[in-house]
Protein backbone atom coordinates (compact mmCIF):
# COMPACT_ATOMS: atom_id res chain seq x y z
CA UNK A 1 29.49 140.99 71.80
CA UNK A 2 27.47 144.32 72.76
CA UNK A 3 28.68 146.99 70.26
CA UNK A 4 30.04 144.56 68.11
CA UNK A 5 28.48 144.98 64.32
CA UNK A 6 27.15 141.26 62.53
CA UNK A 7 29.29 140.35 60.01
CA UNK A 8 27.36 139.90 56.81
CA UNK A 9 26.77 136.36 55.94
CA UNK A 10 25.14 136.87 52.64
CA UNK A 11 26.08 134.45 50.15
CA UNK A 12 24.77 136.53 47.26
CA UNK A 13 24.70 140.29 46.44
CA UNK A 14 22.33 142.53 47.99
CA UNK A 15 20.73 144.60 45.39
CA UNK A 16 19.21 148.10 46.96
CA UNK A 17 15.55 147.99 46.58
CA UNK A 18 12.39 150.19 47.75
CA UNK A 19 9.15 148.34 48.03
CA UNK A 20 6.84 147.54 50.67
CA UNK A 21 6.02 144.28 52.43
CA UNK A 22 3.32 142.61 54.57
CA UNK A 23 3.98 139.56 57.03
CA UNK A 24 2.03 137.32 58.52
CA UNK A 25 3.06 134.69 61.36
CA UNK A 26 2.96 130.82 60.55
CA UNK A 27 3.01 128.87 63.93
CA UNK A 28 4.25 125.77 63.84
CA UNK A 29 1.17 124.40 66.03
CA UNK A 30 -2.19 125.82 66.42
CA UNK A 31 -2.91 129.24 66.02
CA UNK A 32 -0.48 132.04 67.20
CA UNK A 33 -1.89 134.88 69.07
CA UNK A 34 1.40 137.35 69.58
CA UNK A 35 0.88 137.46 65.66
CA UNK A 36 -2.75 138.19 64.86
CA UNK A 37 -2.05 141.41 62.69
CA UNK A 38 0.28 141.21 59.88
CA UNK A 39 3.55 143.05 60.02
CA UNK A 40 4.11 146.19 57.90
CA UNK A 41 7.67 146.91 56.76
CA UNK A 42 9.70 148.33 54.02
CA UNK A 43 12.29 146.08 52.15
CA UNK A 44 14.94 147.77 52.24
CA UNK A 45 17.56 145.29 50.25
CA UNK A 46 17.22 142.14 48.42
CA UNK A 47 18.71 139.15 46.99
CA UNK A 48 17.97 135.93 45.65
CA UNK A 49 18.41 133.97 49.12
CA UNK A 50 16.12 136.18 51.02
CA UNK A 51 15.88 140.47 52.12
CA UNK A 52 15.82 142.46 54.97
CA UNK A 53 12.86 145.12 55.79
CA UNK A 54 12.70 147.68 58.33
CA UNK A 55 8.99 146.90 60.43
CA UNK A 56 6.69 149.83 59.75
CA UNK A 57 5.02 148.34 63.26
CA UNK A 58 6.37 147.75 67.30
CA UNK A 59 7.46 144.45 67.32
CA UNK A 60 7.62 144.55 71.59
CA UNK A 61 4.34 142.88 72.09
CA UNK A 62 5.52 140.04 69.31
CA UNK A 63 6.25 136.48 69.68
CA UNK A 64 9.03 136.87 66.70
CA UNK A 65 12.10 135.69 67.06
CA UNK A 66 15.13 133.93 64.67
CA UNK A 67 13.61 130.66 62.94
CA UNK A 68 10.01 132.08 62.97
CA UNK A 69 8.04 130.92 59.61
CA UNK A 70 6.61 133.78 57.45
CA UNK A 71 4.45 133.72 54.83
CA UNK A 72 5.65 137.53 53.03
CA UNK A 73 3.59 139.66 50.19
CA UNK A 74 6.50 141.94 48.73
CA UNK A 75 4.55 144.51 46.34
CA UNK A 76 6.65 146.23 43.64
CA UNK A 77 5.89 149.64 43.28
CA UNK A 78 5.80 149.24 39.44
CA UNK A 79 3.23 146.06 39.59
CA UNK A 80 -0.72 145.93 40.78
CA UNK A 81 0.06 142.30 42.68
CA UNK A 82 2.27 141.42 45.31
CA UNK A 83 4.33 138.52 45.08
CA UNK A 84 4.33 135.54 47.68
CA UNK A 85 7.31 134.13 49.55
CA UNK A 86 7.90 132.24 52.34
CA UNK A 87 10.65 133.17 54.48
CA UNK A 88 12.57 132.41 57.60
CA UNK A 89 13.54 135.25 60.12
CA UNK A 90 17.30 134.95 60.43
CA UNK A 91 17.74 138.00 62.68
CA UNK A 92 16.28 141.02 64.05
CA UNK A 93 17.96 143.97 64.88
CA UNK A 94 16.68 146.90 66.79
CA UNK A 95 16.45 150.39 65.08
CA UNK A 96 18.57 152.54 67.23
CA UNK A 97 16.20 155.75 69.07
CA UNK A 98 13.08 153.73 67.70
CA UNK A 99 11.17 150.91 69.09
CA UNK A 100 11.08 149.17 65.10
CA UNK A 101 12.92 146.47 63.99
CA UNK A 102 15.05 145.85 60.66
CA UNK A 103 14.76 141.83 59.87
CA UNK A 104 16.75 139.84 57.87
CA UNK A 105 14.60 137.17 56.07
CA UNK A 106 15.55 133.61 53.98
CA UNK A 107 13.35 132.60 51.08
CA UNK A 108 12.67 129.27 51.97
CA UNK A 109 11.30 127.93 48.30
């Protein structure tokens, strides 16, 4: 329902957390083209079944939609490596007055 806010379906607690990450498209066949660059974003909450990140990029000219396969490098600010996940896009939400997205993501392993 337009106007309508998602309920929150989290399972776990969301802890509040600053960090950047960088995403990269998996296609399920061949090689996807709406995806060449990786997506930039900032997590902006996480927990242990997945996070969500505001994109630091325009996702209009994407191919990414709910169920899309990422392959995520979250970097902590306090580390020198990232760490590897791969996620599921669960939803993506428009940033009001901006053409960026905040994403909701599911660690798959």
């Amino acid at each position: 329902m337009p106007g309508k806010r998602r309920l929150d379906q989290r399972q776990e607690r969301r802890y509040p957390f600053s960090g950047l990450v960088r995403a990269h498209d998996l296609p399920l066949y061949g090689l996807s083209k709406a995806l060449r660059r990786p997506i930039p974003g900032i997590v902006k909450d996480i927990s242990s079944g997945g996070l969500s990140i505001l994109s630091l990029s325009i996702l209009s000219d994407r191919a990414l939609k709910p169920s899309s396969l990422l392959r995520c490098a979250i970097r902590f600010s306090d580390l020198p490596v990232s760490l590897p996940v791969l996620s599921q896009v669960r939803w993506i939400q428009r940033d009001d007055g901006e053409r960026k997205y905040k994403i909701g993501l599911q660690f798959l392993l």
